[in-house]
N, C-alpha and C. Protein backbone atom coordinates (compact mmCIF):
# COMPACT_ATOMS: atom_id res chain seq x y z
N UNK A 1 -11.44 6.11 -2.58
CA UNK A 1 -10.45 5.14 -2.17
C UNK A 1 -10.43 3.97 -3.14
N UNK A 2 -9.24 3.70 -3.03
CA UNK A 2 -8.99 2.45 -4.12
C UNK A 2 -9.40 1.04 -3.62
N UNK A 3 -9.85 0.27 -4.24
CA UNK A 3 -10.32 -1.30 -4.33
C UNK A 3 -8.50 -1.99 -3.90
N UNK A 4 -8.69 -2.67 -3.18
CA UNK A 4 -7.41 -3.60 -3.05
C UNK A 4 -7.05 -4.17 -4.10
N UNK A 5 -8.13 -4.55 -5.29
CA UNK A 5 -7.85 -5.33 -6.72
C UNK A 5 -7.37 -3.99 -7.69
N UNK A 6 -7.62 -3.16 -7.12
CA UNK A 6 -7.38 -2.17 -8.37
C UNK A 6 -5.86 -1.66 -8.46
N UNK A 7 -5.54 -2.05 -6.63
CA UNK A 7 -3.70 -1.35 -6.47
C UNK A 7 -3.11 -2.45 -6.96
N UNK A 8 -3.22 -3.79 -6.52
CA UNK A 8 -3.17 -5.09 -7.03
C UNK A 8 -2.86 -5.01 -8.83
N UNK A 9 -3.58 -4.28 -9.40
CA UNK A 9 -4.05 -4.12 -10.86
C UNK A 9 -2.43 -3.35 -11.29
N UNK A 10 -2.51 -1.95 -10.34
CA UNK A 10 -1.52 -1.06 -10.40
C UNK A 10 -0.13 -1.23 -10.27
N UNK A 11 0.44 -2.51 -9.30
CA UNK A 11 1.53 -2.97 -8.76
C UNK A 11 1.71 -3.73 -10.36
N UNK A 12 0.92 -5.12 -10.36
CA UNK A 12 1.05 -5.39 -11.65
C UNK A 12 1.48 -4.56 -13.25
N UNK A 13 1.08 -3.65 -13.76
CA UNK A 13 1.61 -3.01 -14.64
C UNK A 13 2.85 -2.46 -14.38
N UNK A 14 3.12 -1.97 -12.94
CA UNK A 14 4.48 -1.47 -12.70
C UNK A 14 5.46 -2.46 -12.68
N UNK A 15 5.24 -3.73 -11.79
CA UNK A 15 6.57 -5.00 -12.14
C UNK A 15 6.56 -5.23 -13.78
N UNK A 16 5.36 -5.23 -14.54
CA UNK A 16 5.38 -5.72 -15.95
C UNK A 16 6.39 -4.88 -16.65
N UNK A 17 6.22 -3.36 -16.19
CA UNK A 17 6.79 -2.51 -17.16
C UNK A 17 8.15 -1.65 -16.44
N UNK A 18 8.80 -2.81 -15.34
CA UNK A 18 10.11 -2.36 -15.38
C UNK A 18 10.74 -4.28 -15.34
N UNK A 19 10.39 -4.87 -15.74
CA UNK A 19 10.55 -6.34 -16.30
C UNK A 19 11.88 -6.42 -17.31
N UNK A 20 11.90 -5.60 -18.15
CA UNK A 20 12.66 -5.97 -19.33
C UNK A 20 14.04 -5.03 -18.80
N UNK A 21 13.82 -4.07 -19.53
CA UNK A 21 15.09 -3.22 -19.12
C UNK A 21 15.41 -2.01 -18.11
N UNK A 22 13.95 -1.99 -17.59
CA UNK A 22 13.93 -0.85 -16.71
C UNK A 22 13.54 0.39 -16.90
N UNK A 23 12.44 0.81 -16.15
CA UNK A 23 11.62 2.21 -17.09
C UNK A 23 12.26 3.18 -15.73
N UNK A 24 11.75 4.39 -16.13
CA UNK A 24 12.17 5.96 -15.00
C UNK A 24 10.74 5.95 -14.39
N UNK A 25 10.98 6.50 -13.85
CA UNK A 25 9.41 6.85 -13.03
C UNK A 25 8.50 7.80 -13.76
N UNK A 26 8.72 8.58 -14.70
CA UNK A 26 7.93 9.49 -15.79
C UNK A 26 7.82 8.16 -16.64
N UNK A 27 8.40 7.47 -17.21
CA UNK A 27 7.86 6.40 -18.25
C UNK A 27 6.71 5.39 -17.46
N UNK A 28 6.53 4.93 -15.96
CA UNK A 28 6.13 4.12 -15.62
C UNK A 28 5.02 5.16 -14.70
N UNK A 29 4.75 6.34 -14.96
CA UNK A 29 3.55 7.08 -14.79
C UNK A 29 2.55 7.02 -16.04
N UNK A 30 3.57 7.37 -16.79
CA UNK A 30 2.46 7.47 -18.22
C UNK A 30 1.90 6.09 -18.84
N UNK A 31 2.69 5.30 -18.35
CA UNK A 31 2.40 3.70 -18.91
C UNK A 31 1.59 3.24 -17.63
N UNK A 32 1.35 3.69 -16.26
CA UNK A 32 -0.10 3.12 -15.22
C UNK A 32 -1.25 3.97 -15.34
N UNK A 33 -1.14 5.29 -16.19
CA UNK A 33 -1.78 5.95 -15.67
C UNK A 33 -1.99 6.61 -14.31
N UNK A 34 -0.82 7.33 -13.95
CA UNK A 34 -0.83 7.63 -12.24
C UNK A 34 -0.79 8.97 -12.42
N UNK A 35 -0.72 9.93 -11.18
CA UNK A 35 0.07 11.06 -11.35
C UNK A 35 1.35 11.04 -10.78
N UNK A 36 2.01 11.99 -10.63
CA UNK A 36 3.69 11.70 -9.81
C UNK A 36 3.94 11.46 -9.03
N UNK A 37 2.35 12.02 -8.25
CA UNK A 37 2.61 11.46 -6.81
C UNK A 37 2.19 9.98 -6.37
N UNK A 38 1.15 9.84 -6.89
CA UNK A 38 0.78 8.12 -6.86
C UNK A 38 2.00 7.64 -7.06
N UNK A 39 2.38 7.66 -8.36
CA UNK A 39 3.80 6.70 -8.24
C UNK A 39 4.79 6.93 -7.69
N UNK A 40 5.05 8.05 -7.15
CA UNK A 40 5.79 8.13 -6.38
C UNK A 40 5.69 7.23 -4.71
N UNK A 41 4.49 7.27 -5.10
CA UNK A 41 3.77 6.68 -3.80
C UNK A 41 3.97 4.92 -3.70
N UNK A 42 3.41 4.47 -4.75
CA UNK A 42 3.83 3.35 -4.87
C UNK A 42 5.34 2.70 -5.47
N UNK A 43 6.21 3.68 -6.02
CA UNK A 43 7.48 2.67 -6.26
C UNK A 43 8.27 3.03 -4.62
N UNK A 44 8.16 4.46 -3.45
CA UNK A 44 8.57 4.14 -2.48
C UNK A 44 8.59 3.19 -1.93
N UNK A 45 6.76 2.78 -1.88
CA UNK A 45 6.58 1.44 -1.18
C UNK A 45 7.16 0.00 -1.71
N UNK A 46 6.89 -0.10 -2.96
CA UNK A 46 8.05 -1.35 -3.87
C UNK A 46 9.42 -1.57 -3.73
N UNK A 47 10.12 -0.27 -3.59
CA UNK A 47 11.69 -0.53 -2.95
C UNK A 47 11.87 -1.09 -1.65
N UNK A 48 10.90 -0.23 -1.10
CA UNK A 48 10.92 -0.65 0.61
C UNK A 48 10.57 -2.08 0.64
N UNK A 49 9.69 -2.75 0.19
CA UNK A 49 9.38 -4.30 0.24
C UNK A 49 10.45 -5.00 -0.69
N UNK A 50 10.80 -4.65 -1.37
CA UNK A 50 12.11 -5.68 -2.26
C UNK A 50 11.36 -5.76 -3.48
N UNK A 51 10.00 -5.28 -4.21
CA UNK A 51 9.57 -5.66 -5.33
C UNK A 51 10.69 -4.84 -6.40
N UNK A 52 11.28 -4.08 -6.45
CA UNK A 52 11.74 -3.32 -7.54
C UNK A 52 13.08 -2.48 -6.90
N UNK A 53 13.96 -2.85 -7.69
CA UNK A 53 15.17 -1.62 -7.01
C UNK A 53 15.46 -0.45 -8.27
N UNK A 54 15.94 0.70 -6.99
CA UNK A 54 16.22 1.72 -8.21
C UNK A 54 17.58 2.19 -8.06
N UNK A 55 17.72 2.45 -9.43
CA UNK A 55 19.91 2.56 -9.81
C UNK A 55 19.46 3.78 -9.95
N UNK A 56 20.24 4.44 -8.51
CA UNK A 56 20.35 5.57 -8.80
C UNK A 56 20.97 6.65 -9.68
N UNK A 57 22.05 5.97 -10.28
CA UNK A 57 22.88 6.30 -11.68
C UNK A 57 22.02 6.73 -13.15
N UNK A 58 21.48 5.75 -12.94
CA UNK A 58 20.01 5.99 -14.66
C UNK A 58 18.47 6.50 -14.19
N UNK A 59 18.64 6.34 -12.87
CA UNK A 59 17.23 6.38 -12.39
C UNK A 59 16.09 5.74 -12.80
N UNK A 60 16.55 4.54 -13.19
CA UNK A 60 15.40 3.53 -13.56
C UNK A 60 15.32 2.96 -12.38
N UNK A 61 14.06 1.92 -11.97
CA UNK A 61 13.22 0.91 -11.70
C UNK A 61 13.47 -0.60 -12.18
N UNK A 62 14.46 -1.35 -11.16
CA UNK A 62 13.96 -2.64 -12.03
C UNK A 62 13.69 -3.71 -11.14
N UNK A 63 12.75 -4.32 -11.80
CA UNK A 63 12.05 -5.57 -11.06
C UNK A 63 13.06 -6.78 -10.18
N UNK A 64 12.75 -6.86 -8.79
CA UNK A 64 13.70 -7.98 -8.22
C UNK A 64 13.49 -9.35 -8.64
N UNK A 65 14.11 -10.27 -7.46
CA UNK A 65 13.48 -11.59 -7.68
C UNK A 65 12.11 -11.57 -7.22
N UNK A 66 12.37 -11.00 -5.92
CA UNK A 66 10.80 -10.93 -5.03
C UNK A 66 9.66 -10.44 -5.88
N UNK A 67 9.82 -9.59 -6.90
CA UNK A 67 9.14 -8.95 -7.80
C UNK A 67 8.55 -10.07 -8.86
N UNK A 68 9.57 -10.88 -9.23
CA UNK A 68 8.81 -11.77 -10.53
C UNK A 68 8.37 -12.62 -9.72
N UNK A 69 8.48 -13.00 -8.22
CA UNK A 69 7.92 -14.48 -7.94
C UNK A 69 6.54 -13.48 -7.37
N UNK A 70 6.18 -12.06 -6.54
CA UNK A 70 5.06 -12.05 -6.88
C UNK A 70 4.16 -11.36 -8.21
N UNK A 71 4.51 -11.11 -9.54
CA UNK A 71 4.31 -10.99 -10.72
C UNK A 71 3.29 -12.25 -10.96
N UNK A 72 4.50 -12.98 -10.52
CA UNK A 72 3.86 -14.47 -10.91
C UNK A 72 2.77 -15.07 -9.95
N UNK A 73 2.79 -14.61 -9.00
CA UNK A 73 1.18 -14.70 -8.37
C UNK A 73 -0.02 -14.21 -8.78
N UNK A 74 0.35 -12.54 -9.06
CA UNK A 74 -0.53 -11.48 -9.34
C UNK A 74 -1.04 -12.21 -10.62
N UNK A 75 -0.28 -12.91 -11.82
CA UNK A 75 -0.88 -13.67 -12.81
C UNK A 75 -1.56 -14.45 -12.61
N UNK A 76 -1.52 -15.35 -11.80
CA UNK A 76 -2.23 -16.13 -11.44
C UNK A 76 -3.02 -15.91 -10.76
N UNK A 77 -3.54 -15.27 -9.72
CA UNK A 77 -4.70 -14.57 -9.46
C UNK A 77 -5.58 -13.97 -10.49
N UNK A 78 -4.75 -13.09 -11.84
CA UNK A 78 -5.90 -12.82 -12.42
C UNK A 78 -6.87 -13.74 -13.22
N UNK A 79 -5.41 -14.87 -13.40
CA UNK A 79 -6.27 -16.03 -14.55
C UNK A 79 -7.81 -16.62 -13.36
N UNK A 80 -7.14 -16.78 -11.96
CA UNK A 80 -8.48 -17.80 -11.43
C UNK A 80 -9.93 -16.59 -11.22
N UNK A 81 -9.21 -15.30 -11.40
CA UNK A 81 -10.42 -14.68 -10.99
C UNK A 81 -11.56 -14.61 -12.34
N UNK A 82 -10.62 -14.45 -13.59
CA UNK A 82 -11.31 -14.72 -14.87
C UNK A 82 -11.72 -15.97 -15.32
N UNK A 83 -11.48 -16.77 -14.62
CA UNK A 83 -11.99 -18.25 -15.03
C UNK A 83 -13.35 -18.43 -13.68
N UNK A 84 -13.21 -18.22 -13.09
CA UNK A 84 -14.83 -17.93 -12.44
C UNK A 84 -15.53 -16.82 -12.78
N UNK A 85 -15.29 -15.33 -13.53
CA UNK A 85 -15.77 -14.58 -14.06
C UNK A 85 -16.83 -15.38 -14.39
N UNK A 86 -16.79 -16.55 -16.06
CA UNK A 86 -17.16 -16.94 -17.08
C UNK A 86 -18.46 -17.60 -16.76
């Protein structure tokens, strides 16, 4: 079973890497390291919460608002967790 920091870890690379222009779900497997079904697993759950919508036309993934404002948490969580790392 997965660490809560590690899906945390996983959500993060997926908002990062449909951020710009929007990846497919085969591009944003090979870029988390998942299998099809994991991600399948997790971008269901990301649509369903509002982090990421998908155009069903191109079949890309792209990041909402809800998505960059928590992006922008998930960053910031990692900076405070690495600054007490030290």
């Amino acid at each position: 079973m997965e660490s809560p920091y590690a899906k945390l870890d996983i959500i993060k690379r997926i908002l990062e890497s449909t951020q710009n222009s929007g990846s497919q779900d085969h591009r944003l497997m090979y870029g988390s390291y998942l299998t099809y079904m994991q991600i399948d697993e997790y971008l269901t759950a990301m649509v369903a919460t509002g982090l990421v919508r998908h155009a069903r036309e191109s079949g890309t993934y792209r990041i909402t608002a809800k998505g960059m404002d928590f992006l922008a948490s998930l960053r910031q969580m990692d900076y405070l967790i690495r600054s007490i790392d030290r």
